[in-house]
Protein backbone atom coordinates (compact mmCIF):
# COMPACT_ATOMS: atom_id res chain seq x y z
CA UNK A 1 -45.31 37.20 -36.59
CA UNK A 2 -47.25 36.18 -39.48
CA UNK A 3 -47.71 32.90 -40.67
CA UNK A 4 -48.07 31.85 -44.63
CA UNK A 5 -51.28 30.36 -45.83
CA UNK A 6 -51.37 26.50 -46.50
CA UNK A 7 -52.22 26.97 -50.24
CA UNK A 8 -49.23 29.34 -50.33
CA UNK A 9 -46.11 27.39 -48.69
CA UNK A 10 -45.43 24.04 -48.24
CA UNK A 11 -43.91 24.71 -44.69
CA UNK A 12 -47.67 25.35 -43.78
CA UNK A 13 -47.54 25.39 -40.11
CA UNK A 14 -50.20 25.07 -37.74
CA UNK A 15 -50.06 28.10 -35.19
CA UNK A 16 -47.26 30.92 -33.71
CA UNK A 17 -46.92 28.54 -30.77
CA UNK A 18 -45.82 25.47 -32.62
CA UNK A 19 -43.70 27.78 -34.52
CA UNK A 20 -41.88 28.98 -31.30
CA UNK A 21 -41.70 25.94 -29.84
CA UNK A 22 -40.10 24.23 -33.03
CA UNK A 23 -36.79 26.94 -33.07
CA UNK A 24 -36.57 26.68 -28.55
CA UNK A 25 -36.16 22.97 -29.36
CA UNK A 26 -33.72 23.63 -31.89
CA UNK A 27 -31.90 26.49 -29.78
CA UNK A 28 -31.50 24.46 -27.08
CA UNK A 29 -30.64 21.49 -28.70
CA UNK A 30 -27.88 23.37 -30.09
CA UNK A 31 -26.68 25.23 -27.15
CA UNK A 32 -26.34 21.67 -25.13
CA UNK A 33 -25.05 20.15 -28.10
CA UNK A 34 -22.03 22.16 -27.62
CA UNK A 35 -21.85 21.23 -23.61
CA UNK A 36 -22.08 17.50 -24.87
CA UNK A 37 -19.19 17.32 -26.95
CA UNK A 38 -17.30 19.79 -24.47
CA UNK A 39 -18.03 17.39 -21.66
CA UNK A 40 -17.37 14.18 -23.96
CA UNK A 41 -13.59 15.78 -25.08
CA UNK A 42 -12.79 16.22 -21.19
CA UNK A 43 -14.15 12.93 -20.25
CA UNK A 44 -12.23 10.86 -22.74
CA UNK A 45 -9.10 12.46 -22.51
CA UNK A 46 -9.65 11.55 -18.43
CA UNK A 47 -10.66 7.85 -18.98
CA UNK A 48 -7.23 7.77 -21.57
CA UNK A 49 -5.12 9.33 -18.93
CA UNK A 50 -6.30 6.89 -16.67
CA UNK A 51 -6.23 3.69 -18.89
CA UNK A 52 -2.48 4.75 -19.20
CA UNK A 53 -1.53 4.67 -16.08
CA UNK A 54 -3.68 1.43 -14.68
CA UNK A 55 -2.07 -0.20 -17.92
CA UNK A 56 1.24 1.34 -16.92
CA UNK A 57 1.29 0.15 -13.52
CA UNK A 58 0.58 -3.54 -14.57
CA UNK A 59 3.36 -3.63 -17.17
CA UNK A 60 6.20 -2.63 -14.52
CA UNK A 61 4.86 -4.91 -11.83
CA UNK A 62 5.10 -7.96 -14.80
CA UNK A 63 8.37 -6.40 -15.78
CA UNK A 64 9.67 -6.33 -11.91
CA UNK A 65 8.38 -9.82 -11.43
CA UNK A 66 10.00 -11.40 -14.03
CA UNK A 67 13.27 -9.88 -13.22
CA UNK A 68 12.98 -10.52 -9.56
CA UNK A 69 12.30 -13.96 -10.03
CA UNK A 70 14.53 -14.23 -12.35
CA UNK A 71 17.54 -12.89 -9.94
CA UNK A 72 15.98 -14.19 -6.47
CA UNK A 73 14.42 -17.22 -7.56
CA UNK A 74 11.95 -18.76 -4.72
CA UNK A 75 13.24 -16.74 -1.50
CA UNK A 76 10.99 -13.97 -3.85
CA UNK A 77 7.90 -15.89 -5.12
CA UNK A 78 7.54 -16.59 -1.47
CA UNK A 79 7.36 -13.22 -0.63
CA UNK A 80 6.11 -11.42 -3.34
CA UNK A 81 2.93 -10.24 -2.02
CA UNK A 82 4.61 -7.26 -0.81
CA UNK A 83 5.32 -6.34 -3.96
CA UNK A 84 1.59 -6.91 -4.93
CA UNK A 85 0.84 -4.70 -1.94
CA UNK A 86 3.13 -1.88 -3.06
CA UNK A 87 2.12 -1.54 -6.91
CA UNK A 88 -1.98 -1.85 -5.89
CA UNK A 89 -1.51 1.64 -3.62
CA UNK A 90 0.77 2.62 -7.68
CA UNK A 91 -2.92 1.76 -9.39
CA UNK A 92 -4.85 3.50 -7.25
CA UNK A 93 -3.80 6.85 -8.09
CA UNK A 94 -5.85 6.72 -11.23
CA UNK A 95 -9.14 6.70 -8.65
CA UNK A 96 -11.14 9.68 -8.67
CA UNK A 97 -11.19 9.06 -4.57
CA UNK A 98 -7.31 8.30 -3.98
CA UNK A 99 -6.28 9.80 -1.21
CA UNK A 100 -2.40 7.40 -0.75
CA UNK A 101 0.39 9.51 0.08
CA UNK A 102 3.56 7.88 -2.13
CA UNK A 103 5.86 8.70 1.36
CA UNK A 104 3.80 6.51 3.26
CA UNK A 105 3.81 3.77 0.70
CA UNK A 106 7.22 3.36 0.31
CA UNK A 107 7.97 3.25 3.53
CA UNK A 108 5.81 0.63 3.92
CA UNK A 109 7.38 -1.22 0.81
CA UNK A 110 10.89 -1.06 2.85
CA UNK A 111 9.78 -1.78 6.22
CA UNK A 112 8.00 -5.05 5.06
CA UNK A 113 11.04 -5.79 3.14
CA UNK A 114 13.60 -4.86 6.23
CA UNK A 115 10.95 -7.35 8.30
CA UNK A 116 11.05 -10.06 5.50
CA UNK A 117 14.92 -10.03 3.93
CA UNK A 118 15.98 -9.99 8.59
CA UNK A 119 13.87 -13.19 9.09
CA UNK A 120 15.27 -14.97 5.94
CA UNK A 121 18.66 -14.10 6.73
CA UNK A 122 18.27 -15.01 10.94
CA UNK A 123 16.30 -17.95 10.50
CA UNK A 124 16.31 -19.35 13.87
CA UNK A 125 15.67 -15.69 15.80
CA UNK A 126 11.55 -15.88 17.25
CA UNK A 127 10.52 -12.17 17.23
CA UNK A 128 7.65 -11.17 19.30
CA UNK A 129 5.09 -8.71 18.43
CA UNK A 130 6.31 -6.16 20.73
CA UNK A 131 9.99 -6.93 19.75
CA UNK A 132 8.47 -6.29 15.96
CA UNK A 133 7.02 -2.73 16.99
CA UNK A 134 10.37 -1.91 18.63
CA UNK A 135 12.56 -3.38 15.27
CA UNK A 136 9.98 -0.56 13.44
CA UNK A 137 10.27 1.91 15.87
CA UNK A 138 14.48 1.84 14.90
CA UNK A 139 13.79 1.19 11.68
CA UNK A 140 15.31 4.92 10.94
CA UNK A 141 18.06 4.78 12.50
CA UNK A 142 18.95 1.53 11.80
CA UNK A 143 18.99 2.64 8.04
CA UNK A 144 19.37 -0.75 6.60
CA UNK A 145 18.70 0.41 2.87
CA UNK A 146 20.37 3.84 3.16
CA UNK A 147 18.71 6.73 1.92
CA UNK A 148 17.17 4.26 -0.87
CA UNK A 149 13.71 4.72 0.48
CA UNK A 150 14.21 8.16 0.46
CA UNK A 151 15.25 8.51 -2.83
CA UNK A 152 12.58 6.28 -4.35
CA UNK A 153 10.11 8.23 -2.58
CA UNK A 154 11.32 11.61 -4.30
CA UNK A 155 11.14 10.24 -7.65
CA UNK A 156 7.36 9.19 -7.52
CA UNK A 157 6.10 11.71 -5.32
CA UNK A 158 6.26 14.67 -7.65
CA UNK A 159 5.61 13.59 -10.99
CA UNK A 160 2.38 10.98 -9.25
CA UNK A 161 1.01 13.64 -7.21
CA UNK A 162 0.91 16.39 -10.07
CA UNK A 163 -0.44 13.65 -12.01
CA UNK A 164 -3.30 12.69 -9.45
CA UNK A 165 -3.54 16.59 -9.24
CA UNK A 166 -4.62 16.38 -13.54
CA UNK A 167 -7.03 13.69 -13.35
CA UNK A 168 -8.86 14.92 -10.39
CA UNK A 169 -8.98 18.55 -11.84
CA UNK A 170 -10.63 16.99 -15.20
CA UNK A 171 -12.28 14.71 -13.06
CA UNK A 172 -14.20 18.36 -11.34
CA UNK A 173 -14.45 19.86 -14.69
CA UNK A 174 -16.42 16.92 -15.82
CA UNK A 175 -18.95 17.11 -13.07
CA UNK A 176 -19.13 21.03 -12.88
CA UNK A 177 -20.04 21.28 -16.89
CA UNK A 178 -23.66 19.15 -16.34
CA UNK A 179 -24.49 22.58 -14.46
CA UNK A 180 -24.68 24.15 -17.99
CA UNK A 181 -27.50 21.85 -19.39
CA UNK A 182 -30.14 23.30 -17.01
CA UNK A 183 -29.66 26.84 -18.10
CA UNK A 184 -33.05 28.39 -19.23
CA UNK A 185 -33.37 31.24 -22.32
CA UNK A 186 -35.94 34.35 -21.86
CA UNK A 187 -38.91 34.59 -23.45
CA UNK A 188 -37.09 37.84 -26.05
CA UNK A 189 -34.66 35.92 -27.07
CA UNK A 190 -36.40 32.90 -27.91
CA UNK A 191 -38.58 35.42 -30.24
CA UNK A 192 -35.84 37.03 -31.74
CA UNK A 193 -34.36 33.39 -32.34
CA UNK A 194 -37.68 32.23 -33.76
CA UNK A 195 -38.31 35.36 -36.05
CA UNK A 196 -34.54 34.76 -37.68
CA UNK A 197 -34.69 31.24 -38.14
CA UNK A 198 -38.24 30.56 -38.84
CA UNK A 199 -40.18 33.26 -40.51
CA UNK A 200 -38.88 33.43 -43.84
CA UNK A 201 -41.13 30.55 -43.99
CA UNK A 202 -44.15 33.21 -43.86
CA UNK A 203 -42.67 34.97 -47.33
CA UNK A 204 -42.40 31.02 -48.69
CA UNK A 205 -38.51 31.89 -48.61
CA UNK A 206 -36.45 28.84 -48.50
CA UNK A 207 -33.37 30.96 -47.21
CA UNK A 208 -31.63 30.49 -44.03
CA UNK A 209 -30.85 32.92 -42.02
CA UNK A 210 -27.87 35.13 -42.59
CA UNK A 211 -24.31 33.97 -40.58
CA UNK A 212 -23.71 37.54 -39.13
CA UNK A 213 -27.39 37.56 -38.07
CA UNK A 214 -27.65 34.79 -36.48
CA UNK A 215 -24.22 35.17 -34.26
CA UNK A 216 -25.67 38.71 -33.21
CA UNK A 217 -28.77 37.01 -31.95
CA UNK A 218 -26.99 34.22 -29.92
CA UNK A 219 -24.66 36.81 -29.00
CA UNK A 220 -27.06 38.77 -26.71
CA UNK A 221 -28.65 35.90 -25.96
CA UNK A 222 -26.03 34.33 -24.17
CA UNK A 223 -24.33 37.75 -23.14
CA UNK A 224 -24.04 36.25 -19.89
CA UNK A 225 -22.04 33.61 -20.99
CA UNK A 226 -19.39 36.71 -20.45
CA UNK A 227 -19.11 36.44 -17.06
CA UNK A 228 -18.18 32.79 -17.13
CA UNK A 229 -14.98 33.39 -19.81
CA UNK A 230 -12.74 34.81 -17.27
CA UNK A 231 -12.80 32.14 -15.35
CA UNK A 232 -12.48 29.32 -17.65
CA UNK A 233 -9.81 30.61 -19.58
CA UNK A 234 -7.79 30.63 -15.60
CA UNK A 235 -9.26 27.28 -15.76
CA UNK A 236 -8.00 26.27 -18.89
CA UNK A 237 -4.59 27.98 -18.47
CA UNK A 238 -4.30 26.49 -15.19
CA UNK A 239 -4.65 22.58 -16.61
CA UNK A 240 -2.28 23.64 -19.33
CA UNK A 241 0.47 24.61 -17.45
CA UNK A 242 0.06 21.28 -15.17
CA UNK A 243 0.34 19.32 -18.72
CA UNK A 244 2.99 20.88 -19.97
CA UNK A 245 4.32 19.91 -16.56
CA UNK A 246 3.85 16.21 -16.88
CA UNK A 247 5.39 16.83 -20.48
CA UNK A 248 8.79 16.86 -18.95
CA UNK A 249 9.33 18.01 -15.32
CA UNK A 250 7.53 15.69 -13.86
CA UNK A 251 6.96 12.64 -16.37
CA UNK A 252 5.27 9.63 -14.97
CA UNK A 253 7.10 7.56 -17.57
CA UNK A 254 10.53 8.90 -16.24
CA UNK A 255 9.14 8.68 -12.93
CA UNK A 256 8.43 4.58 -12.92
CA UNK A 257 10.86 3.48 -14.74
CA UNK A 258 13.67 3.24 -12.63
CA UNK A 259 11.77 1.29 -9.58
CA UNK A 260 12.39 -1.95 -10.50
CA UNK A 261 16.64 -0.86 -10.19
CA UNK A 262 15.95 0.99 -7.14
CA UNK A 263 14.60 -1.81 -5.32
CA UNK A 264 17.15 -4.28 -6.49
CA UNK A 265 19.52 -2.02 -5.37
CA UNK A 266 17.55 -1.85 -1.61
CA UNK A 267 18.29 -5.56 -1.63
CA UNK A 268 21.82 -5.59 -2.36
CA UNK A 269 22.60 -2.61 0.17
CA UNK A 270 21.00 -4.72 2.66
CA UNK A 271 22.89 -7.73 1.83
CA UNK A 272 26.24 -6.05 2.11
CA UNK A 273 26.05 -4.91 5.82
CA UNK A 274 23.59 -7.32 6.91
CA UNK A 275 25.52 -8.49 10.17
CA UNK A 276 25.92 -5.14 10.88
CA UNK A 277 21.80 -4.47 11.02
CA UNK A 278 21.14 -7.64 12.69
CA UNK A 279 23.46 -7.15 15.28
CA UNK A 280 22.39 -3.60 16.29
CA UNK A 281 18.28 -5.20 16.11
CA UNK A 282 19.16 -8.32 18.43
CA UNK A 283 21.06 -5.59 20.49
CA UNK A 284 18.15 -3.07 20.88
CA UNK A 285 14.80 -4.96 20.42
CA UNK A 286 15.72 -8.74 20.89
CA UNK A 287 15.55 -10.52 24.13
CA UNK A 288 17.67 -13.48 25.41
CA UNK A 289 15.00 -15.23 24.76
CA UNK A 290 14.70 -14.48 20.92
CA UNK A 291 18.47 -15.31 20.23
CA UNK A 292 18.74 -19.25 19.93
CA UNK A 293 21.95 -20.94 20.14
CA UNK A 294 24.31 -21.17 16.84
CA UNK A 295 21.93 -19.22 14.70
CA UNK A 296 25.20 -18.63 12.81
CA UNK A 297 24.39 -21.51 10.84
CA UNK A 298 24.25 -21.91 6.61
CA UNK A 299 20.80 -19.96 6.72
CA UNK A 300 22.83 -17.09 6.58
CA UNK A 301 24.91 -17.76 4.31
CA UNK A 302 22.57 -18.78 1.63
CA UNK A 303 21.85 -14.98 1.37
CA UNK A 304 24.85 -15.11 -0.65
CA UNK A 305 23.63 -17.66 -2.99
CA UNK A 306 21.76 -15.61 -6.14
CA UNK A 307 20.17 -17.14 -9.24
CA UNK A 308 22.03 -15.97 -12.19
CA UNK A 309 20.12 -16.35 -15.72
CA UNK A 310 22.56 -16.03 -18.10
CA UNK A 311 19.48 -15.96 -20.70
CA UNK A 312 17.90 -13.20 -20.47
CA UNK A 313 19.09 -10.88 -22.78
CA UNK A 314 16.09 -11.69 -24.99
CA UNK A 315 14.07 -10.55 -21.79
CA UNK A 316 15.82 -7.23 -20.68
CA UNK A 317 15.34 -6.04 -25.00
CA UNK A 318 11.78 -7.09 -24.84
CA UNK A 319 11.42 -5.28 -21.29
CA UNK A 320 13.44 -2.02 -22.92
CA UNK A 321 11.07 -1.86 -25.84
CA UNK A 322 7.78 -2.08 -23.81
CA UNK A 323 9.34 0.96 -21.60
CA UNK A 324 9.90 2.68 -24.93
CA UNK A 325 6.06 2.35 -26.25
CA UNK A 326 5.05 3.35 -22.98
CA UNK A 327 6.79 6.16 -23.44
CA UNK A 328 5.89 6.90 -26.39
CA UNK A 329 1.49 6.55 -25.63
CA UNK A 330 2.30 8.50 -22.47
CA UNK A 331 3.67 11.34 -24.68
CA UNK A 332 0.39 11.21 -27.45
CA UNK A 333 -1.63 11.51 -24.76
CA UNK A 334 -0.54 14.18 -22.64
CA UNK A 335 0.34 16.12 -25.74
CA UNK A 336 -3.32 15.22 -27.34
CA UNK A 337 -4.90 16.42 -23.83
CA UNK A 338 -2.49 19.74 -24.03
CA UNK A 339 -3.54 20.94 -27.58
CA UNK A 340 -7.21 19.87 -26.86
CA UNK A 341 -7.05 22.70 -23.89
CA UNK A 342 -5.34 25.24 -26.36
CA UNK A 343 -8.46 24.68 -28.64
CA UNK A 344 -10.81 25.24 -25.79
CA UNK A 345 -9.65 27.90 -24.31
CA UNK A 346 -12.20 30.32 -26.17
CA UNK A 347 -15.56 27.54 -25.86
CA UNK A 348 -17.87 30.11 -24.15
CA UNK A 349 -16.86 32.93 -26.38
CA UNK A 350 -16.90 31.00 -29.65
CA UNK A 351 -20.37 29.32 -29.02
CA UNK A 352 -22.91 31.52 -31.12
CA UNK A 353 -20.30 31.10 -34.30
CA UNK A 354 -20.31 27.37 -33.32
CA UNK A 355 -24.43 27.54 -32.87
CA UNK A 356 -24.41 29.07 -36.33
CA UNK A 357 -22.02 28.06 -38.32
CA UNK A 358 -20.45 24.62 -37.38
CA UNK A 359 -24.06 23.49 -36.77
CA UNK A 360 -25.12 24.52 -40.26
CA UNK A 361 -28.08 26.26 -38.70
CA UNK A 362 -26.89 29.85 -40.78
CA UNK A 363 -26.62 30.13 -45.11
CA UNK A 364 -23.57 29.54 -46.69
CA UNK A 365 -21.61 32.21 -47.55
CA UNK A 366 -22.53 33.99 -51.08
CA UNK A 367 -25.78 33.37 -51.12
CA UNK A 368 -28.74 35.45 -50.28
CA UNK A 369 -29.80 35.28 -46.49
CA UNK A 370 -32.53 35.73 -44.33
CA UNK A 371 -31.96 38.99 -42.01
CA UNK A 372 -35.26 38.56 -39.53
CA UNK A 373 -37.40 40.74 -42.16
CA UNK A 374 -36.00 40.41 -45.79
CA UNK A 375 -33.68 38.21 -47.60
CA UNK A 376 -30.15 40.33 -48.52
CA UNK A 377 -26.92 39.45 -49.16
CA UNK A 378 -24.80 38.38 -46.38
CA UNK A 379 -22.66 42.00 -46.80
CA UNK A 380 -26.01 43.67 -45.69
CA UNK A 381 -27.11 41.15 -43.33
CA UNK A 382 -24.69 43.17 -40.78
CA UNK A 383 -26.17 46.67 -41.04
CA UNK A 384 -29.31 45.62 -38.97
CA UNK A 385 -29.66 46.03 -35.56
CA UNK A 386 -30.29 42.65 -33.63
CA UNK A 387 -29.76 42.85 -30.39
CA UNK A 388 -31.91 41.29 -27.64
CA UNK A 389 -33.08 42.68 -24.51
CA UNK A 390 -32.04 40.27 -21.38
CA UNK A 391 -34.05 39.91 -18.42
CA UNK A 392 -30.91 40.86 -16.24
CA UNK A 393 -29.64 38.44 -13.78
CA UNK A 394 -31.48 35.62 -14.47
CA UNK A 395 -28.22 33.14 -14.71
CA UNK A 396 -26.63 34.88 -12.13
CA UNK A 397 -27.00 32.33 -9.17
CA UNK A 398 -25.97 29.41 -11.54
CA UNK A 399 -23.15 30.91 -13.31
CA UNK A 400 -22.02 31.76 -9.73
CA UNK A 401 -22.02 28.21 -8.59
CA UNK A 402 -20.20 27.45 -11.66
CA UNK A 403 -17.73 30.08 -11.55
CA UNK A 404 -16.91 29.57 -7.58
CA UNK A 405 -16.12 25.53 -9.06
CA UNK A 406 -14.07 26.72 -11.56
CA UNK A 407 -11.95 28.59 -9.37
CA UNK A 408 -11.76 26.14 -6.95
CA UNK A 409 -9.97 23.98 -8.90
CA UNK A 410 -7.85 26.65 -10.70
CA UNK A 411 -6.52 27.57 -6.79
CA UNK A 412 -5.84 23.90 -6.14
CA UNK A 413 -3.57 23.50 -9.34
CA UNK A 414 -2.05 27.15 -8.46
CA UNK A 415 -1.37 25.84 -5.39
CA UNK A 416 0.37 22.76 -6.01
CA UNK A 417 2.53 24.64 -9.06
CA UNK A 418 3.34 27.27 -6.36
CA UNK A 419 5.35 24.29 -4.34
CA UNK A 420 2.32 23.71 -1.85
CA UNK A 421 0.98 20.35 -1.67
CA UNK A 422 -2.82 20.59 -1.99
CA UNK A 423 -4.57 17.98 0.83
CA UNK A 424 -6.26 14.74 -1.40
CA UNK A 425 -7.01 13.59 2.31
CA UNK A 426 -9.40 15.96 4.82
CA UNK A 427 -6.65 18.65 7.01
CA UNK A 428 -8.14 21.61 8.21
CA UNK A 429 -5.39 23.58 8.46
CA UNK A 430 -4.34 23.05 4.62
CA UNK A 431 -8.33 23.53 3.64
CA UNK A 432 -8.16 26.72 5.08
CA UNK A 433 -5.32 28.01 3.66
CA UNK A 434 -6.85 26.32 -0.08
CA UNK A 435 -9.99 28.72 0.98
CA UNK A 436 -8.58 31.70 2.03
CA UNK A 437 -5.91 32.25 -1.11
CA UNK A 438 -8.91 32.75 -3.07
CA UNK A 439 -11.28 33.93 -0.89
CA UNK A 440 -11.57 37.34 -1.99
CA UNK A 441 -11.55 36.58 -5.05
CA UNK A 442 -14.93 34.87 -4.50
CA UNK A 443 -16.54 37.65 -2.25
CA UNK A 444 -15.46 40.08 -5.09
CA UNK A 445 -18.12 37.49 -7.48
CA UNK A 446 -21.36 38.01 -4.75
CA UNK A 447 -23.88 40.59 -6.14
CA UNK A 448 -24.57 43.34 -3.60
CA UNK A 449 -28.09 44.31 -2.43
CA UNK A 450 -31.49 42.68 -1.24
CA UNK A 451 -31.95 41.47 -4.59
CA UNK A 452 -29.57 38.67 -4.84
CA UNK A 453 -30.09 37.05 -1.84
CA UNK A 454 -30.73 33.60 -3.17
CA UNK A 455 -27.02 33.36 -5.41
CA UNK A 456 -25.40 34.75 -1.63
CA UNK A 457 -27.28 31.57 -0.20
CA UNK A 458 -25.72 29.21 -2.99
CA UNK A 459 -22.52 30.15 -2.73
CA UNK A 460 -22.56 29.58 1.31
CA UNK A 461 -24.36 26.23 0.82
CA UNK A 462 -21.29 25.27 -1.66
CA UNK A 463 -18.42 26.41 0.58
CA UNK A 464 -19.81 24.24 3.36
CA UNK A 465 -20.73 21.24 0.79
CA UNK A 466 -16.75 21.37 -0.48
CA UNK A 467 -14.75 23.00 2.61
């Protein structure tokens, strides 16, 4: 590689080695360049899928406390903390580390409401702990919301769960892309980089180098980049069909708007056969004791005694058009997140045109180009011969790591779209059976031979780290 005299260009450089070392900072700048915007487009589509929801969540607990104090008055401000209780364990699905099952939630919400709405309405009954634990022990077959629970419980777990299912897969993604950024080029193709980019400085040619050139250089340079496509575009595909899911199967929108009805309705039920419950609890749990004299008394009847606000219409519009904008930012952002994974789904295959072309590292097109030797026009730039020799294998451990990450979150969204729930809290059992459905599919990735002992190691070390 020759070098121009001072007195003959004014991009005089120094030495060869400052040359090289010029185009591997540029190379490399431009090769992470493309993992930092790649990671940035995942990461803020996350943190807006996530504002959503912990926005979300706080709008129907202000809309379900103004209408329940609106209806109950003071027998719910009293209580209300339940409430609180129920719509925190809402907010923390949007935690990278939530691990709440909605089943379990709700029927919490119902058995601290069964405990709360039986003491208000038997005032003068003393329950004892243990006579508590035997009230929750019947608290099944006793029924005393119907299959309310139930139903509330169907209606958040799918669309939540599919939705906890997104972030955390994005959430993975995130952290499994900063593996890219410590990827190392060989010593040929840095050469063959630094010859095309930088040596028609030595013929005091101002030309950059020529598009097709340059993409056939990167090409072979990140040939290995090959191995990795597969797998992201399952990657990719996977997270779109889980959008496209949250579209409309399984809307979160849909999803919470109703619980603020549901619950009311829990109440009412309750109210209407409320002797009924109470008698069957003093009869199974309740000891002589417990029951004080005449607790048929007004207590009980004040159950029957609701606030009525005949003024808030202006309250149930405002309420209806906050549901609708919600709506509305849900369906922007799932949709944004959706086409953002359509445009993505070719990043490792399309980075030497985005290395060359987007970057404005390559000439324009119609004008004359620099080819690695001569300056042609771009129609001739493609008749030359540029591919690079790779030192084989020397990704092959990383890309593994990466790859076996990749498809360890593709299997977990294939698993949940194939009706099995994947376990956000530790079950053996369920981990195995997340391992196994893939698990050829990983021994099928392990190079074979002496040779590649050290990617054989990696992969081992990662199945214990996740599994």
């Amino acid at each position: 590689m020759r070098i121009a005299p001072k007195s003959k260009s004014a991009y005089f450089i120094s030495n060869d080695e400052e040359l090289r070392c010029r185009s591997s900072q540029l190379y490399t700048t431009l090769l992470q360049d493309n993992f930092i915007l790649l990671r940035h487009s995942v990461y803020s589509h996350l943190q807006s899928l996530r504002t959503y929801f912990y926005n979300s969540i706080n709008n129907y607990e202000d809309q379900f406390d103004e209408m329940f104090t609106r209806t109950y008055g003071s027998l719910y401000t009293s209580n209300k903390e339940i409430f609180s209780v129920f719509f925190s364990r809402l907010r923390t699905f949007s935690s990278p580390t939530s691990t709440i099952d909605i089943s379990r939630a709700t029927h919490q919400l119902f058995l601290q409401m069964f405990h709360t709405m039986f003491t208000l309405l038997n005032p003068l009954l003393k329950v004892s702990d243990a006579e508590r634990s035997c009230i929750e022990s019947h608290f099944s077959t006793l029924a005393p919301f119907g299959d309310i629970p139930n139903r509330l419980s169907s209606l958040l777990s799918p669309s939540l769960n599919h939705f906890r299912l997104l972030l955390h897969s994005l959430d993975s993604t995130y952290d499994m892309l900063d593996g890219f950024f410590n990827i190392s080029s060989t010593p040929s193709c840095l050469h063959s980089f630094t010859r095309l980019h930088s040596c028609s400085l030595c013929s005091n040619l101002l030309s950059k180098p020529c598009a097709s050139s340059c993409i056939s250089v990167v090409s072979s340079c990140l040939s290995e980049f090959r191995l990795v496509h597969g797998n992201w575009i399952e990657l990719i595909d996977s997270l779109r069909s889980l959008s496209s899911l949250l579209q409309e199967t399984y809307n979160v929108q849909h999803a919470l708007n109703p619980i603020s009805a549901i619950v009311s309705e829990a109440v009412m039920s309750f109210q209407e056969k409320a002797d009924i419950v109470s008698n069957k609890v003093i009869s199974r749990c309740l000891s002589a004791n417990s029951v004080m004299e005449e607790f048929d008394l007004p207590y009980r009847r004040k159950r029957e005694t609701i606030r009525r606000d005949t003024g808030a219409l202006r309250w149930i519009r405002d309420a209806e058009r906050q549901r609708q904008s919600g709506a509305r930012i849900y369906a922007q952002i799932v949709a944004a997140l959706h086409n953002r994974l359509r445009e993505l789904r070719n990043f490792f295959n399309d980075i030497p045109s985005d290395i060359c072309v987007k970057h404005n590292t390559s000439e324009v097109p119609g004008k004359r180009c620099w080819n690695g030797k001569v300056e042609v026009e771009e129609s001739e730039a493609g008749k030359e011969s540029h591919a690079v020799e790779i030192e084989k294998h020397i990704y092959r451990g990383q890309f593994v790591e990466q790859r076996m990450k990749m498809n360890w979150i593709s299997a977990k969204i294939r698993t949940k779209l194939n009706g099995k729930d994947y376990p956000f809290e530790g079950s053996g059992d369920d981990e195995d059976y997340i391992f196994s459905s893939y698990r050829l599919e990983m021994i099928s990735m392990i190079p074979q031979g002496p040779s590649f002992l050290n990617p054989t190691v990696a992969i081992i070390q990662y199945s214990y780290r996740y599994y």
